[in-house]
Every structure is written in structure tokens, then in C-alpha cells.
Protein backbone atom coordinates (compact mmCIF):
# COMPACT_ATOMS: atom_id res chain seq x y z
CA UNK A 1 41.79 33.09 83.00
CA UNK A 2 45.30 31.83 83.54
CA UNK A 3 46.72 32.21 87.20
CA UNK A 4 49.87 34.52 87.13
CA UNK A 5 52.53 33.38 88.97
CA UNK A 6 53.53 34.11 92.13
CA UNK A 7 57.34 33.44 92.25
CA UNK A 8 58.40 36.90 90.98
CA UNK A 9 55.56 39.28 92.84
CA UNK A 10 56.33 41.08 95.85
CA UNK A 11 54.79 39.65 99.24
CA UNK A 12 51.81 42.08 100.03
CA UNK A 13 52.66 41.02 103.75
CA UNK A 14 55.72 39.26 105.48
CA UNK A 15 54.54 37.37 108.89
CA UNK A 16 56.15 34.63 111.11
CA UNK A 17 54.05 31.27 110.95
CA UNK A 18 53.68 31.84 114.81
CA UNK A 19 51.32 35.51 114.30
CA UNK A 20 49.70 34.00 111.48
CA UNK A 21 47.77 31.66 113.10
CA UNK A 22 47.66 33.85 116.19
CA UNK A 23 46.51 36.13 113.89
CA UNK A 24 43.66 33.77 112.55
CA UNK A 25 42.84 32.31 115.92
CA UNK A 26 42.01 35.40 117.78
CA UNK A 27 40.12 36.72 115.10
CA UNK A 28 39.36 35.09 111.50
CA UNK A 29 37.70 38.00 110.15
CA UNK A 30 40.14 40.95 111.10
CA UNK A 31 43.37 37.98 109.99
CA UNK A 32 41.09 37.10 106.74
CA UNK A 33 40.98 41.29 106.16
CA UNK A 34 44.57 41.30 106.31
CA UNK A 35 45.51 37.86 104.50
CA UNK A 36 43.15 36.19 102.28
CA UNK A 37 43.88 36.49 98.46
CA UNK A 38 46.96 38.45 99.19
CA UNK A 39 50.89 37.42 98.48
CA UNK A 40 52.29 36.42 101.96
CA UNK A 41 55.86 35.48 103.08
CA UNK A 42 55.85 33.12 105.85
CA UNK A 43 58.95 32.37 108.15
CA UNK A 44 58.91 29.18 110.38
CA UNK A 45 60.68 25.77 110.61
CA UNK A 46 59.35 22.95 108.57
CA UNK A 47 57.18 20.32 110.50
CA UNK A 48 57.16 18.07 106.94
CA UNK A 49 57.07 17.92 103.77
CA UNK A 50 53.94 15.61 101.75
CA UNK A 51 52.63 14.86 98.08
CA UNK A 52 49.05 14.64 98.11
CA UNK A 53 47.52 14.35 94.45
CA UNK A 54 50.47 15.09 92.92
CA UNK A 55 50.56 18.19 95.25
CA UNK A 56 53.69 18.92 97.30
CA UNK A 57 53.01 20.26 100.72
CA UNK A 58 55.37 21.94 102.29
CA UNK A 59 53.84 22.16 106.46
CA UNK A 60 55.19 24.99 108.85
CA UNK A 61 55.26 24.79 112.37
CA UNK A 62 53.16 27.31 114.17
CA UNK A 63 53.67 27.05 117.59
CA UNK A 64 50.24 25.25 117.93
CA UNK A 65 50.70 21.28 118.16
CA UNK A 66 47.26 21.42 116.45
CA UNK A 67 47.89 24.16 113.74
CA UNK A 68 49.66 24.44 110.51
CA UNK A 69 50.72 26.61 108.02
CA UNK A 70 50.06 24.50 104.54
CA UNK A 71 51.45 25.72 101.67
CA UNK A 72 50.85 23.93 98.78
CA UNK A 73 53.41 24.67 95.90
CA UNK A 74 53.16 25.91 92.78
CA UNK A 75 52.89 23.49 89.62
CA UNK A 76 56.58 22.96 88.77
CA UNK A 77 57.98 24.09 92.15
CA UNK A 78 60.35 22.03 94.06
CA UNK A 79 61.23 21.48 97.82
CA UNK A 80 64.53 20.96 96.33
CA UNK A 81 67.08 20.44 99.35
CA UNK A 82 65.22 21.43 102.06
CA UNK A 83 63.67 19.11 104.91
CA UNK A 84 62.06 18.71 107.94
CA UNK A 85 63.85 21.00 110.79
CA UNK A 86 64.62 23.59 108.20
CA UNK A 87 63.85 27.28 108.53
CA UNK A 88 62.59 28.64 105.88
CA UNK A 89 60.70 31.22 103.96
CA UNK A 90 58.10 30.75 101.54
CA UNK A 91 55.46 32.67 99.75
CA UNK A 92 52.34 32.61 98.46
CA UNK A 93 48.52 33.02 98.30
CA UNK A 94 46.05 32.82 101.38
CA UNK A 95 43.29 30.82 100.14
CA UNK A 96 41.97 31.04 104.05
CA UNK A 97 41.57 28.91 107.47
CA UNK A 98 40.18 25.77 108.29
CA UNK A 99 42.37 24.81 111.49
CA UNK A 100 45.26 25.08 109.36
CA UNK A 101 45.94 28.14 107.29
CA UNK A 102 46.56 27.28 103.28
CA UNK A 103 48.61 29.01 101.05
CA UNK A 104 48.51 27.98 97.67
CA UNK A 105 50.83 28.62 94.12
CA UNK A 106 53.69 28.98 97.06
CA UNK A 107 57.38 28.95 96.52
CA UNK A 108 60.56 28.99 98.22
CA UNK A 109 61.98 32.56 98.58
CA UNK A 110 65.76 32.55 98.60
């Protein structure tokens, strides 16, 4: 079935990269409870911005030298103007945590 987009839904939960991964470092299955498969607006500076497959990756600083927040955008989304050293918010799906947490289908909120 075709994925519905995320641009135009409402964020199920609105977080600062920083408690996100605190969130998912002190306890994966309480932040997964909370997160995983839902909309969520992130806050947080960017640490870069990468195409990978076609992909672009837009990485948020955390905090944690050894943890991002990935957020891969959605097909026909564009970084557009910003950079690394922005702040930013962006949205989209928690598809979970493997060191890193991933959102994917994201997109810039304005």
C-alpha cells in the first residue's frame, strides 16, 4: 500500500535531538514505546548533510560525539538552503535505534 506522506500530518511528539537519544539510551524500550512508527519533530543543529543511494541525509547533533539523529528525507524533499551549523526542525517517522536514531519520509518544518 502506498506510504502517505508525512509533510502535512501533525507531529505525534515534538522532542529536542538532545532527549531523544537520552531518551533511547537510558531505555530503548520505554523511548521505542514513545517513538517508533510515530510522526516526530526534532529540534537540533545540523552536524551534515549526505546522499547515500540517492538518499539525502540530513544528520542532527545530539549532544553525543557518538550519536545521531538521521533523518532520511522524503522522495522529492530538499535540504534546500540549509547547511551544516543550522538549527533546524524536521519531522518525520521513527523507524528505531541502532546507535543512531533514524527517521525516515522526514521533511523540513518551516
Amino acid at each position: 500500500k502506498p506510504m502517505t506522506r508525512l509533510k502535512n500530518k501533525r507531529p505525534d511528539v515534538e522532542v529536542s535531538a538532545a532527549k531523544l537519544i537520552t531518551d533511547y539510551e537510558a531505555d530503548e524500550k520505554a523511548a521505542n514505546d514513545t517513538y517508533l512508527g510515530k510522526v516526530v519533530e526534532v529540534a537540533g543543529k545540523i552536524a551534515a548533510i549526505a546522499v547515500e543511494e540517492g538518499k539525502t541525509k540530513v544528520q542532527i547533533e545530539t549532544g553525543n560525539p557518538m550519536s545521531m539523529i538521521i533523518c532520511e528525507l522524503e522522495d522529492g524533499s530538499e535540504a534546500g538552503s540549509v547547511k551544516a551549523g543550522d538549527e533546524i526542525k524536521i519531522k518525520g517517522m521513527c523507524s528505531g535505534y541502532l546507535s543512531d536514531v533514524i527517521l525516515v519520509q522526514a521533511s523540513l518544518v518551516k
